[in-house]
C-alpha atoms as a PDB file:
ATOM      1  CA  UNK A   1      96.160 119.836  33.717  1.00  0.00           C
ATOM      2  CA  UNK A   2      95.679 123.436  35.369  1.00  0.00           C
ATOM      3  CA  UNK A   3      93.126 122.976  38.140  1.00  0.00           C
ATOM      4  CA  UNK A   4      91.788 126.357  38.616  1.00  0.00           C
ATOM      5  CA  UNK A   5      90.037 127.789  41.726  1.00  0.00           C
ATOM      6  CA  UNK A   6      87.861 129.638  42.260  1.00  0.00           C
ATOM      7  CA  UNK A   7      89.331 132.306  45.438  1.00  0.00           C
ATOM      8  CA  UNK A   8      92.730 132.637  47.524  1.00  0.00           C
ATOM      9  CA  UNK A   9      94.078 129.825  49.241  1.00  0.00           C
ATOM     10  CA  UNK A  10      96.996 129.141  50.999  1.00  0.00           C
ATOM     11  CA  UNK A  11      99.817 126.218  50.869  1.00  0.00           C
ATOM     12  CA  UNK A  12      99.971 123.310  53.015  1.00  0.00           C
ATOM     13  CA  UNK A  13     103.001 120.688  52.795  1.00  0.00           C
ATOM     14  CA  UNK A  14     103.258 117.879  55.228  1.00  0.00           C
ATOM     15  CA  UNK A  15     106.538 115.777  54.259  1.00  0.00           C
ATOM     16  CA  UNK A  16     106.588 112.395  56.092  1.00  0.00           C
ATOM     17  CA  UNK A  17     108.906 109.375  56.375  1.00  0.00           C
ATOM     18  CA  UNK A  18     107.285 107.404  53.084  1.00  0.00           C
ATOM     19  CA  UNK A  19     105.296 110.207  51.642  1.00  0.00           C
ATOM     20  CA  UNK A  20     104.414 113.910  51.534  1.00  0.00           C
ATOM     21  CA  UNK A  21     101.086 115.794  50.946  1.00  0.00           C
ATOM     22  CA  UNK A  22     100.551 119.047  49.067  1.00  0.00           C
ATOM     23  CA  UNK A  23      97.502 120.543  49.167  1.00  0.00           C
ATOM     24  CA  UNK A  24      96.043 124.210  48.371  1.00  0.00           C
ATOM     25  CA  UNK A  25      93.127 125.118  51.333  1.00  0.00           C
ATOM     26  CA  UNK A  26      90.322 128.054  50.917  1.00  0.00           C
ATOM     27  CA  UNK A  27      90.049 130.513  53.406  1.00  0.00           C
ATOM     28  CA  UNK A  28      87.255 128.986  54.685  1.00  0.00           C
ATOM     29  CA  UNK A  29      89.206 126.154  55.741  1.00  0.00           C
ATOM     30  CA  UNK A  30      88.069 123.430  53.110  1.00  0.00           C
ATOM     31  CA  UNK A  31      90.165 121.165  51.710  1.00  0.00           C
ATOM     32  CA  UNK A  32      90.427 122.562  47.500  1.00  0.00           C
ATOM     33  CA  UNK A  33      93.045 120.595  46.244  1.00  0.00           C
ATOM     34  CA  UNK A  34      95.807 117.880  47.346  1.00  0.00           C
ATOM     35  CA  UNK A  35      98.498 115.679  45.782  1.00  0.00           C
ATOM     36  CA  UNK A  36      99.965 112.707  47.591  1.00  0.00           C
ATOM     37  CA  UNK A  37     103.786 111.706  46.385  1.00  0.00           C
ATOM     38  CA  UNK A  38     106.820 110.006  47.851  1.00  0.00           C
ATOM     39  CA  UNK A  39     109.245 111.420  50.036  1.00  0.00           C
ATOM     40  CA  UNK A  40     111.984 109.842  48.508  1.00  0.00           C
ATOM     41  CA  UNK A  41     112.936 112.992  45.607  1.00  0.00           C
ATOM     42  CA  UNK A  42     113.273 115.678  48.973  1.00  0.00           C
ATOM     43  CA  UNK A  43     114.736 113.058  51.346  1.00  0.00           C
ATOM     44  CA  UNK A  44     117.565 111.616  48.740  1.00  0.00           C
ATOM     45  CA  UNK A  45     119.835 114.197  47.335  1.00  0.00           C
ATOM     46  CA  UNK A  46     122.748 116.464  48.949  1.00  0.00           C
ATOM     47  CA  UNK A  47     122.312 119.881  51.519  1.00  0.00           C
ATOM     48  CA  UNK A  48     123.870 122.149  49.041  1.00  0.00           C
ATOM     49  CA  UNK A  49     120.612 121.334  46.524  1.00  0.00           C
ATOM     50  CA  UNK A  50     118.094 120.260  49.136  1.00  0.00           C
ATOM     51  CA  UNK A  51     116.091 124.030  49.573  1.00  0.00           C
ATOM     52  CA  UNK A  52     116.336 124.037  45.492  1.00  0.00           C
ATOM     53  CA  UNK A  53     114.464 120.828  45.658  1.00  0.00           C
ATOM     54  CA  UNK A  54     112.181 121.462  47.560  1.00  0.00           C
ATOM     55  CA  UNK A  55     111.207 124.548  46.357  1.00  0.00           C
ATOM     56  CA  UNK A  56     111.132 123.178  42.999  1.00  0.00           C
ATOM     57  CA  UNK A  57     108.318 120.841  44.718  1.00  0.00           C
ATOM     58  CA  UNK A  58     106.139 123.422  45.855  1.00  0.00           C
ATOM     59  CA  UNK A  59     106.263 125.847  43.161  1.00  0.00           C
ATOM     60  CA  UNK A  60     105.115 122.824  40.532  1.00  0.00           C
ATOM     61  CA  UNK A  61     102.634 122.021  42.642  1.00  0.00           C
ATOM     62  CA  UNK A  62     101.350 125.454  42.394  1.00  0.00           C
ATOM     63  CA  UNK A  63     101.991 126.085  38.675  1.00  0.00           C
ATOM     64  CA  UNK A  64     100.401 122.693  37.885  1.00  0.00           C
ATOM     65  CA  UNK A  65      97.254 122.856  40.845  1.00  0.00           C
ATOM     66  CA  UNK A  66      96.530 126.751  41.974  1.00  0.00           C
ATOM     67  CA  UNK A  67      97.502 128.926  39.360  1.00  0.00           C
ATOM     68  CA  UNK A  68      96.861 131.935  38.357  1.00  0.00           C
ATOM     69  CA  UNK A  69      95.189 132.132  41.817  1.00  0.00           C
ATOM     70  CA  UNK A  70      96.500 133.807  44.759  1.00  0.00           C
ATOM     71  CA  UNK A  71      98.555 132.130  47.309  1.00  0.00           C
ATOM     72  CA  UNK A  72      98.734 134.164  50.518  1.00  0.00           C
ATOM     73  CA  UNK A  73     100.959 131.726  52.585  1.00  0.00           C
ATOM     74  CA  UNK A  74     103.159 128.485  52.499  1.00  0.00           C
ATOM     75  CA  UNK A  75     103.277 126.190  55.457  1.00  0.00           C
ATOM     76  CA  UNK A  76     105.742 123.098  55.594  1.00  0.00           C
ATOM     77  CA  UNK A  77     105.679 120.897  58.471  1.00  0.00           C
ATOM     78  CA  UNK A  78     108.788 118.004  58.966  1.00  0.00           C
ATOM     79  CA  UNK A  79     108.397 115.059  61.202  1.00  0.00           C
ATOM     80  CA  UNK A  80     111.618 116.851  63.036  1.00  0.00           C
ATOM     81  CA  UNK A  81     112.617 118.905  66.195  1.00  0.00           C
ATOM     82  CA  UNK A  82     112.791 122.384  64.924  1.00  0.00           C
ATOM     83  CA  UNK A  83     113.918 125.273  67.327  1.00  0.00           C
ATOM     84  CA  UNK A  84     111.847 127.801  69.353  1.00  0.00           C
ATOM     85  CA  UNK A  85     111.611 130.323  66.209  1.00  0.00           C
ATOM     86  CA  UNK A  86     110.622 127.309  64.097  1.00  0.00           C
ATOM     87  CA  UNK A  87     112.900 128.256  61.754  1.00  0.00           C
ATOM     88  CA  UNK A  88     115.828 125.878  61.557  1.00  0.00           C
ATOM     89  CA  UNK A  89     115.114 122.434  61.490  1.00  0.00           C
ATOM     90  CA  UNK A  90     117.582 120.201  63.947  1.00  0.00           C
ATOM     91  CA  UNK A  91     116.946 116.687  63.418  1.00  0.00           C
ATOM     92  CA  UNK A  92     114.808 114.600  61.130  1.00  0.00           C
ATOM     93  CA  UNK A  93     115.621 110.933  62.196  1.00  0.00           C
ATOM     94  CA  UNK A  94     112.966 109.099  60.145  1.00  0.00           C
ATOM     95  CA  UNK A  95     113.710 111.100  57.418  1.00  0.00           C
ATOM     96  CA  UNK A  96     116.883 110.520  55.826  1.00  0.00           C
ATOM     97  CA  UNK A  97     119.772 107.620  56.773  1.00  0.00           C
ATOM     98  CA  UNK A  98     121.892 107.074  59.935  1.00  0.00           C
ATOM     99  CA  UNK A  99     119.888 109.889  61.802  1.00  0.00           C
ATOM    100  CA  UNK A 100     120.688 112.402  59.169  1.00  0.00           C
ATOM    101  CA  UNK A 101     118.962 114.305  56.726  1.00  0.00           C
ATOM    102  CA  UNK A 102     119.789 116.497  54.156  1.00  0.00           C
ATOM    103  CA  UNK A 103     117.795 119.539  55.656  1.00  0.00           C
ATOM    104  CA  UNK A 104     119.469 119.696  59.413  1.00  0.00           C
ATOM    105  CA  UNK A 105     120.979 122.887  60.074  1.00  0.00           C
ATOM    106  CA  UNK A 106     119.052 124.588  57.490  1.00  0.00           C
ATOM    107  CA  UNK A 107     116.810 127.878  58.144  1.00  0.00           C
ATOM    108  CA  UNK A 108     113.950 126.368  55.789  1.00  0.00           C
ATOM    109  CA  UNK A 109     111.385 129.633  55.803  1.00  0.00           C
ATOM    110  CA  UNK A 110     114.454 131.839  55.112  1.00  0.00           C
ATOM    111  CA  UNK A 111     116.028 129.728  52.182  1.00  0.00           C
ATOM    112  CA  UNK A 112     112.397 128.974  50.488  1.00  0.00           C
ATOM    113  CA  UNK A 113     111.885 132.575  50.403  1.00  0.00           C
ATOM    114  CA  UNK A 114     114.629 133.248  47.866  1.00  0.00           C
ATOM    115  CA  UNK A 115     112.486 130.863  45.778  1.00  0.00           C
ATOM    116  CA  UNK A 116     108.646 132.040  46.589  1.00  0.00           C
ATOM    117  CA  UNK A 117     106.685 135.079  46.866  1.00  0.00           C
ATOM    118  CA  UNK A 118     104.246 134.365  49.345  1.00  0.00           C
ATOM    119  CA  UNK A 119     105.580 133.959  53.207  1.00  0.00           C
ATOM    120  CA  UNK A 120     106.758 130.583  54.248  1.00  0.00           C
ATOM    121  CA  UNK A 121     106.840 129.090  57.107  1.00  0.00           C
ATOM    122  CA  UNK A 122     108.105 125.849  59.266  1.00  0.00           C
ATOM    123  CA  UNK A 123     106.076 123.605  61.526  1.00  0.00           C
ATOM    124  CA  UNK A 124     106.473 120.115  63.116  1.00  0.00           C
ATOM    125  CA  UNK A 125     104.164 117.446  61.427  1.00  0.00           C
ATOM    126  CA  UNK A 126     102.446 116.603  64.913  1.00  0.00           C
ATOM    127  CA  UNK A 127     101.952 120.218  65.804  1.00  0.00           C
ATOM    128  CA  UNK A 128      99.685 120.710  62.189  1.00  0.00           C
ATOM    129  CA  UNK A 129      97.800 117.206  62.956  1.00  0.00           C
ATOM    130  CA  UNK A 130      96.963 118.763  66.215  1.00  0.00           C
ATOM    131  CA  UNK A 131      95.462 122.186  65.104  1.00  0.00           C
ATOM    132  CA  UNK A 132      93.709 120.306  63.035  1.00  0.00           C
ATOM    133  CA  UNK A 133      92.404 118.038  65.458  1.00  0.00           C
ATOM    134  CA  UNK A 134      91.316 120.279  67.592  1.00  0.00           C
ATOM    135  CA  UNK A 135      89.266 122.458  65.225  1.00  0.00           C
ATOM    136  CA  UNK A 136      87.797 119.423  64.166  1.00  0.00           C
ATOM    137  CA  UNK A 137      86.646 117.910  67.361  1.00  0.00           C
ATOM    138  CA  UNK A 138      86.097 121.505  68.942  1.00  0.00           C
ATOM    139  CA  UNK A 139      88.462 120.708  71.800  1.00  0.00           C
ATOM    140  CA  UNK A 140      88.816 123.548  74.451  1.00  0.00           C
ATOM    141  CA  UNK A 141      91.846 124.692  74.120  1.00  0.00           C
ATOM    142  CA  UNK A 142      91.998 126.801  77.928  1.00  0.00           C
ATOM    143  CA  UNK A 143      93.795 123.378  79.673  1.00  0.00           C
ATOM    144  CA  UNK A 144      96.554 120.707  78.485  1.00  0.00           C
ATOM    145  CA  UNK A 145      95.551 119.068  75.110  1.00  0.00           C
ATOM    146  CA  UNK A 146      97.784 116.376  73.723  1.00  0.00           C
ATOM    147  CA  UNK A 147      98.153 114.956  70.514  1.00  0.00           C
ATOM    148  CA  UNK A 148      99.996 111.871  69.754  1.00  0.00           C
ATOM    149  CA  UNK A 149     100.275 109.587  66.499  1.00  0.00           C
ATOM    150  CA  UNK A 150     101.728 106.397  66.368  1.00  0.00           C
ATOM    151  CA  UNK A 151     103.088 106.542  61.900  1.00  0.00           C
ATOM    152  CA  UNK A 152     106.448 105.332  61.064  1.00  0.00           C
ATOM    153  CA  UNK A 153     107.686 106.981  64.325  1.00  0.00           C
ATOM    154  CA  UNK A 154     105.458 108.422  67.043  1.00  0.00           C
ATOM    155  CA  UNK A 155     104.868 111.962  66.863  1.00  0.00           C
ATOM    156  CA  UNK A 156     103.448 114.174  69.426  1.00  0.00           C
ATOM    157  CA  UNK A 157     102.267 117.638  70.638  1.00  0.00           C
ATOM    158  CA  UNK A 158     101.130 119.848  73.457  1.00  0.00           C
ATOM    159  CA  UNK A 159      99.199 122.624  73.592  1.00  0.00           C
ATOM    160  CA  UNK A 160      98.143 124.888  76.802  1.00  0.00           C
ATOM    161  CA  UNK A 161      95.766 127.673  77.077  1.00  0.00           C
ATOM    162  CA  UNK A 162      95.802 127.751  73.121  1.00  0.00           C
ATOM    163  CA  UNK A 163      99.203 127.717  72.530  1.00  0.00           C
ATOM    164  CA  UNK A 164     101.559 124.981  71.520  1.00  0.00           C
ATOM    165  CA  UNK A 165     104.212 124.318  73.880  1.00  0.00           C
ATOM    166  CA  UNK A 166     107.712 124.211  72.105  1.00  0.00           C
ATOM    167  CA  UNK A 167     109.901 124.262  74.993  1.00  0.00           C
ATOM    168  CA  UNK A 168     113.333 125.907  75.956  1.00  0.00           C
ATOM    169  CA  UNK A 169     115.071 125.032  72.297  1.00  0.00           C
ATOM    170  CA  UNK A 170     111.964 124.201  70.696  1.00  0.00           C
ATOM    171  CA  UNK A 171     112.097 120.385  71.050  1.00  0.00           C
ATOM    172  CA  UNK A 172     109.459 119.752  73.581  1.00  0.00           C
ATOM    173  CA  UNK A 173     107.411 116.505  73.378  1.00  0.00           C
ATOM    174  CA  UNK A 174     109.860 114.344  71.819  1.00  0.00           C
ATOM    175  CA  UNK A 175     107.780 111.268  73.422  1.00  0.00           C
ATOM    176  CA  UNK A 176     109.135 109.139  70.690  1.00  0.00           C
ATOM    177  CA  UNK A 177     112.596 108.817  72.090  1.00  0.00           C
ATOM    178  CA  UNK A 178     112.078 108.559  75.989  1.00  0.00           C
ATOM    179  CA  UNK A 179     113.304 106.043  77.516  1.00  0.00           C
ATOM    180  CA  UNK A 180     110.860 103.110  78.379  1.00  0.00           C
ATOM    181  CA  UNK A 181     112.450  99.796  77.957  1.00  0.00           C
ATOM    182  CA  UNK A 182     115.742  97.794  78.284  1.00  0.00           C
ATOM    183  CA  UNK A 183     115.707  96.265  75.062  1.00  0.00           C
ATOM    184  CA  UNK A 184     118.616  98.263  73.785  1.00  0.00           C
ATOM    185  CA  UNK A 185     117.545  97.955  70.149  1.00  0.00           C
ATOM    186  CA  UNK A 186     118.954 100.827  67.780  1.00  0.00           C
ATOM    187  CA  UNK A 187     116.471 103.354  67.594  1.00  0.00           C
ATOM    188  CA  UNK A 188     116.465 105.650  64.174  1.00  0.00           C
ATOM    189  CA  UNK A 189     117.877 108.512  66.606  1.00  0.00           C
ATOM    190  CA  UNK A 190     120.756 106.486  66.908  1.00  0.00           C
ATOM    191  CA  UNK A 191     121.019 105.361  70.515  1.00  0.00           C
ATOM    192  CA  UNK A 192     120.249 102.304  72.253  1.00  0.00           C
ATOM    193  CA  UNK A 193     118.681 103.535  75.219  1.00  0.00           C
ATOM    194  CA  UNK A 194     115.300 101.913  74.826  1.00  0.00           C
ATOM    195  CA  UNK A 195     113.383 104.562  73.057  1.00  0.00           C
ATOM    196  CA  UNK A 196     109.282 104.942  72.867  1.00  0.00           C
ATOM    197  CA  UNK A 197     109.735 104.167  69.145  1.00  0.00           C
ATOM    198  CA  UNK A 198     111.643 101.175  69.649  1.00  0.00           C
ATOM    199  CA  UNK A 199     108.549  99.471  71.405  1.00  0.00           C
ATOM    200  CA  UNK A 200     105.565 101.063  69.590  1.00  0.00           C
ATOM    201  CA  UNK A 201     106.235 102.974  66.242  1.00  0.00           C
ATOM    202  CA  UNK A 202     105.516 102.267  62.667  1.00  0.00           C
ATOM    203  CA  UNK A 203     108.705 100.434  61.902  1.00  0.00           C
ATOM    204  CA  UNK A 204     109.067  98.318  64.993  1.00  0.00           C
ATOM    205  CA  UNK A 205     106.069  96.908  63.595  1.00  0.00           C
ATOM    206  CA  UNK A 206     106.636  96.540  60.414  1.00  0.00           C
ATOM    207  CA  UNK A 207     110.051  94.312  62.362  1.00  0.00           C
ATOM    208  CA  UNK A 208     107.203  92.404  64.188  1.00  0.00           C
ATOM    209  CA  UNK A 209     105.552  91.355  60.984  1.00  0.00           C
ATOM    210  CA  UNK A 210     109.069  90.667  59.166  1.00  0.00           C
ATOM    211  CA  UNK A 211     110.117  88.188  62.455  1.00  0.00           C
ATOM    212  CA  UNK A 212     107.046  86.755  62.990  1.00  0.00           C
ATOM    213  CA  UNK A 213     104.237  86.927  60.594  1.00  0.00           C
ATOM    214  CA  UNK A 214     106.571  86.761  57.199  1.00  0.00           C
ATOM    215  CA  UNK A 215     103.941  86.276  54.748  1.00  0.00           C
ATOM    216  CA  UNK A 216     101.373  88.696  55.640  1.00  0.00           C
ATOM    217  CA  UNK A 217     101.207  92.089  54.339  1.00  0.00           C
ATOM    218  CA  UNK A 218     101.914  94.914  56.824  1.00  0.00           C
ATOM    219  CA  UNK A 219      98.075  96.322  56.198  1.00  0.00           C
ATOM    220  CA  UNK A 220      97.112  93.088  57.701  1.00  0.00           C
ATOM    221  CA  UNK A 221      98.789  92.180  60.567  1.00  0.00           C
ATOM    222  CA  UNK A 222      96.073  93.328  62.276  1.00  0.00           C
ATOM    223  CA  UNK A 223      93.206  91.502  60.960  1.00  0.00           C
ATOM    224  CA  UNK A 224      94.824  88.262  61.010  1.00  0.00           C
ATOM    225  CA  UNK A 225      97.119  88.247  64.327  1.00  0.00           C
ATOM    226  CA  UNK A 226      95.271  90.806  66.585  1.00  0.00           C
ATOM    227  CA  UNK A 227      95.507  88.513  69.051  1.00  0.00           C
ATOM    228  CA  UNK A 228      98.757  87.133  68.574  1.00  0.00           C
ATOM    229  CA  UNK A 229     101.258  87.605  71.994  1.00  0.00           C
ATOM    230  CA  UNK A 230     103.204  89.931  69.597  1.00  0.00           C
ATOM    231  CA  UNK A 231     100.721  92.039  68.873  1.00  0.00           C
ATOM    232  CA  UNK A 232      99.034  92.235  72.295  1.00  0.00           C
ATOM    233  CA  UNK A 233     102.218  93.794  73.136  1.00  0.00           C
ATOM    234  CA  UNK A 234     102.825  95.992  70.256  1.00  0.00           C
ATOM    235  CA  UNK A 235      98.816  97.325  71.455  1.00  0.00           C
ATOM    236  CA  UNK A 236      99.924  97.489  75.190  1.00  0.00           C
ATOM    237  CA  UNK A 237     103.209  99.199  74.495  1.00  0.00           C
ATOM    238  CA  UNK A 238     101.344 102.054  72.535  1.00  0.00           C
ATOM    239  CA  UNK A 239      98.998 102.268  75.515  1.00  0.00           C
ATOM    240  CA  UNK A 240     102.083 103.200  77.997  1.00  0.00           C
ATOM    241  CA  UNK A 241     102.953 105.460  75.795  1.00  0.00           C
ATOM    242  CA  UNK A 242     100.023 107.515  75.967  1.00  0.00           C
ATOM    243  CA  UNK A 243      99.921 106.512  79.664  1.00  0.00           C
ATOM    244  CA  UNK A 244     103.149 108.364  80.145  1.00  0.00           C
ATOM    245  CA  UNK A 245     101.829 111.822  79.308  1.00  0.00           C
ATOM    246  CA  UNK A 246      98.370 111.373  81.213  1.00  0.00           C
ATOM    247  CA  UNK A 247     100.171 111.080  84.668  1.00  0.00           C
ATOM    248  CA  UNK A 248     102.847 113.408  83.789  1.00  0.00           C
ATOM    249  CA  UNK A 249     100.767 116.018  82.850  1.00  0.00           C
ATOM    250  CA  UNK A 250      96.900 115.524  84.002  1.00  0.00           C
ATOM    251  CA  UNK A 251      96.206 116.506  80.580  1.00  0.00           C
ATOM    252  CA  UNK A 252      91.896 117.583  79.766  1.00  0.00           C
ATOM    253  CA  UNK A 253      92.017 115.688  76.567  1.00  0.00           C
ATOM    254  CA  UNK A 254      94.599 113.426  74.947  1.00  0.00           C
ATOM    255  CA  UNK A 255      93.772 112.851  71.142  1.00  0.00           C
ATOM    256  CA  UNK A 256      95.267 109.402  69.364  1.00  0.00           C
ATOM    257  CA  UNK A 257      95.908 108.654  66.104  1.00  0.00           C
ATOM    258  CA  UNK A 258      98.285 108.267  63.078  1.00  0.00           C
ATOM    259  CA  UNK A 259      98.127 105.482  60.537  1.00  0.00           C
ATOM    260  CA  UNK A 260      98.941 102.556  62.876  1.00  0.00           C
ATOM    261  CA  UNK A 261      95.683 103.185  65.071  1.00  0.00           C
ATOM    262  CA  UNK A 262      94.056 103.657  61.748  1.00  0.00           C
ATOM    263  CA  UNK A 263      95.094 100.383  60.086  1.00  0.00           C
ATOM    264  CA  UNK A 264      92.317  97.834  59.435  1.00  0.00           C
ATOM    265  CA  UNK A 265      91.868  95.634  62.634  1.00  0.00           C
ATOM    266  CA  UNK A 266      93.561  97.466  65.032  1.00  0.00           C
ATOM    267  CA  UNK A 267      92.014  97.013  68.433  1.00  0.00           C
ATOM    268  CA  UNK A 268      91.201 101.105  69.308  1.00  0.00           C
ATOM    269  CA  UNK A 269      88.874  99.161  72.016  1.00  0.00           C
ATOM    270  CA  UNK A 270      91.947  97.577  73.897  1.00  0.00           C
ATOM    271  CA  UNK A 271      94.513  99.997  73.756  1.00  0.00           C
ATOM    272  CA  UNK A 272      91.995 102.514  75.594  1.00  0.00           C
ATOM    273  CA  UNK A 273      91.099 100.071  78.310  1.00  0.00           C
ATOM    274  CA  UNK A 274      95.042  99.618  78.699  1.00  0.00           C
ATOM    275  CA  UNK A 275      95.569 103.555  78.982  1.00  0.00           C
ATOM    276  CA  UNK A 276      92.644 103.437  81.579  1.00  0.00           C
ATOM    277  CA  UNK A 277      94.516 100.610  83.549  1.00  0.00           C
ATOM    278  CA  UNK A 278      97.776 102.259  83.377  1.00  0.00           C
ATOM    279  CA  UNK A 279      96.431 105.506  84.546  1.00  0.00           C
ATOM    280  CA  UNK A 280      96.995 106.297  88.294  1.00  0.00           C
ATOM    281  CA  UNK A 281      93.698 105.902  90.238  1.00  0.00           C
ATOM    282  CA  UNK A 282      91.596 107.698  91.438  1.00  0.00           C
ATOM    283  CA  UNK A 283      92.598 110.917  89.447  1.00  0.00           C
ATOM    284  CA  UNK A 284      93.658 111.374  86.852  1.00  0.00           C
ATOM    285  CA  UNK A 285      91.885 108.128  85.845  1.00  0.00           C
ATOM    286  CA  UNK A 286      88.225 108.887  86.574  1.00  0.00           C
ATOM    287  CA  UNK A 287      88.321 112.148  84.189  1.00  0.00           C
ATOM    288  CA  UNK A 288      90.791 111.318  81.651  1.00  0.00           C
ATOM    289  CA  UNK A 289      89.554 111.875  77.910  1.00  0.00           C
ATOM    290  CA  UNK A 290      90.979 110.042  75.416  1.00  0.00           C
ATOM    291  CA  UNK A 291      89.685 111.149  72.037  1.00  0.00           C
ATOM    292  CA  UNK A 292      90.334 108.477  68.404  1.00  0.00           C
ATOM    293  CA  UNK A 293      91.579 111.502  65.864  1.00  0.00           C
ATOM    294  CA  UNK A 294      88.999 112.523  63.373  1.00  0.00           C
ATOM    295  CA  UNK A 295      91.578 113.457  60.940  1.00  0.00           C
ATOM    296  CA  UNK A 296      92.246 111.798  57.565  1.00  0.00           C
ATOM    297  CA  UNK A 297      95.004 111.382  55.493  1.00  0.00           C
ATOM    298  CA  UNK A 298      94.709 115.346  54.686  1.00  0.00           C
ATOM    299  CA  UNK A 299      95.293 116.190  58.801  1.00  0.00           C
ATOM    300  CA  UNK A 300      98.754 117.677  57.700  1.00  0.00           C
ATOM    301  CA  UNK A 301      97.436 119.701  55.161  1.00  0.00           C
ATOM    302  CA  UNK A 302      94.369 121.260  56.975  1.00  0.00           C
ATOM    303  CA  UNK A 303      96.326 121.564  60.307  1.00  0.00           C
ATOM    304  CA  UNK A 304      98.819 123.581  58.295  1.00  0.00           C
ATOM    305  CA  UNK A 305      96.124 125.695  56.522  1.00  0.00           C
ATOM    306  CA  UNK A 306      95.042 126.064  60.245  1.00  0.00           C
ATOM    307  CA  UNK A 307      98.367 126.929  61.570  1.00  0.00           C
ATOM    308  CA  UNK A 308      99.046 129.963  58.791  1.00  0.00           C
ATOM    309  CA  UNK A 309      95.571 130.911  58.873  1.00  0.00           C
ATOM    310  CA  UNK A 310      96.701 132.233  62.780  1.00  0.00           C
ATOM    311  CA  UNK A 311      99.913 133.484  61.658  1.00  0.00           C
ATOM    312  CA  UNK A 312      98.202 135.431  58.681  1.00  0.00           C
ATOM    313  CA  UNK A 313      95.515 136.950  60.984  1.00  0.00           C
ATOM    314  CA  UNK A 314      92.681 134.656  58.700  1.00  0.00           C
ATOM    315  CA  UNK A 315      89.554 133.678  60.512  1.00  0.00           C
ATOM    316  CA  UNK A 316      87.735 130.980  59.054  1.00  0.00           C
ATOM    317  CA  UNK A 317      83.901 130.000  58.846  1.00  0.00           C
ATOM    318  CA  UNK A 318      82.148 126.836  60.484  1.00  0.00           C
ATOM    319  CA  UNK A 319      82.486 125.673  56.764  1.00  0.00           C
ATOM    320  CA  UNK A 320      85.996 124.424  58.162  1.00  0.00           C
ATOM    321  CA  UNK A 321      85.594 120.317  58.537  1.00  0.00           C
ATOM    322  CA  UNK A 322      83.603 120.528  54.870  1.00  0.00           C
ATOM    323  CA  UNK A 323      85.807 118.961  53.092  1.00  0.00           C
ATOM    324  CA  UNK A 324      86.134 119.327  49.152  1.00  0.00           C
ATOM    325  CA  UNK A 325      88.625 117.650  47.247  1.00  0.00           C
ATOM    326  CA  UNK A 326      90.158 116.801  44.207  1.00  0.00           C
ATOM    327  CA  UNK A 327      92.932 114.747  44.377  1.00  0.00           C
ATOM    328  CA  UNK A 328      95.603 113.535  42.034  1.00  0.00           C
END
């Protein structure tokens, strides 16, 4: 069924590990429309068809949800490092097999266009989050801001004096795979060099839970072994995480989230008093900000919306966190 709006909009995408969102946004910044699918159609397939694919994606989304409307603008964010121009997309490791995916190598915004009218456009996942994040919480933007979201991997992103910070090739804040611990598990980069996501990430949990908690569901490992030894770990091994950036970078405000902080149970309480305690003392301890993200399952969407409203010279109204939705 056709669901018809009522102005312009433009196109947000954000394609994760499991699933991917779709979602048409107002120029007002609300939230008109969204669809929530699997992953696995753009993730499985070969390079030579994968642009076809995905452009097949978007453009039934639109047929089906926006049409006849206008679309001024497609935005399509990866969990991937993408280069400087964010324009080719290098590496997706949680989204394909063997650290591969179908899409590396590709120049996504100029291959979609072949397929779309309206401009297109390439983000990283954690960037989008993290515009929307900050319009949502109202975060000055003049010093460091960080964002960083523990999901099936750990994504992150840095912004300064407004800007985000992509870094010489484009592949800045690739906290995921530093090196914290001797473990030497294989991390889903491929290396065994003791990774961020081998110690606190979506599916080192979901190993937790397989090793030692069997027959619980993932969704509850919380709420019924919070205060396991595992899991105390799994808490305080997010918390250096985010501890690694605030003495790196005496950053003004560090936002946290993703689905792991937002599963039922988890302990938001303890994992900030471990950031506190790893902080160096007295500064940048005593002013450190750590803000829980706002953001829904829709942050992707809206951050994107964000992201191409600045790239299509949009401005938007307070009407912005109003959310209204209808989704499939």
């Amino acid at each position: 069924m056709v669901q018809i709006l009522n102005e312009k909009c433009v196109i947000g995408l954000d394609i994760g590990g499991t699933n991917s969102r779709i979602g048409a946004v107002g120029l007002d910044g609300r939230l008109l429309h969204s669809s929530l699918d699997s992953s696995k159609p753009l993730a499985d397939g070969t390079p030579e068809t994968a642009i076809a694919d995905l452009a097949a994606y978007i453009n039934g989304y639109i047929e089906r949800s926006v049409a006849p409307k206008e679309v001024l603008g497609v935005a399509v964010a990866f969990p991937a490092t993408i280069d400087q121009k964010r324009e080719v997309l290098y590496s997706a490791t949680n989204f394909g097999e063997n650290a591969k995916c179908r899409f590396d190598g590709i120049n996504i915004p100029a291959e979609l266009q072949k397929f779309m009218a309206p401009p297109v456009f390439l983000g990283k996942d954690s960037d989008f989050i993290l515009y929307n994040d900050v319009h949502e919480l109202k975060i000055n933007t003049k010093e460091m801001v960080a964002g960083i979201y523990f999901g099936t991997g750990i994504g992150s992103s840095f912004m300064y004096r407004g800007e985000t910070i992509y870094g010489a090739d484009g592949v800045a804040g690739e906290i995921g795979h530093l090196p914290i611990s001797d473990n030497r598990r294989l991390c889903t980069c491929g290396e065994y060099q003791g990774c961020c996501e081998t110690v606190a990430s979506g599916w080192r949990l979901e190993q937790i839970r397989r090793e030692c908690f069997p027959e619980t569901e993932i969704s509850d490992v919380f709420t019924k072994h919070a205060d396991t030894e595992e899991l105390r770990t799994f808490v305080f091994d997010c918390a250096r995480v985010i501890a690694l950036t605030g003495n790196l970078l005496n950053i003004a405000y560090t936002v946290v989230g993703g689905g792991i902080v937002n599963m039922n149970g988890f302990p938001k309480d303890v994992l900030k008093a471990n950031v506190l305690s790893l902080l160096r003392h007295p500064l940048p301890r005593e002013t450190y900000k750590l803000l829980f993200s706002p953001s829904g399952q829709h942050a992707g969407v809206l951050g994107a919306a964000q992201y191409l409203f600045g790239k299509l010279g949009i401005g938007t109204s307070e009407k912005g966190s109003q959310q209204a939705e209808a989704t499939l």
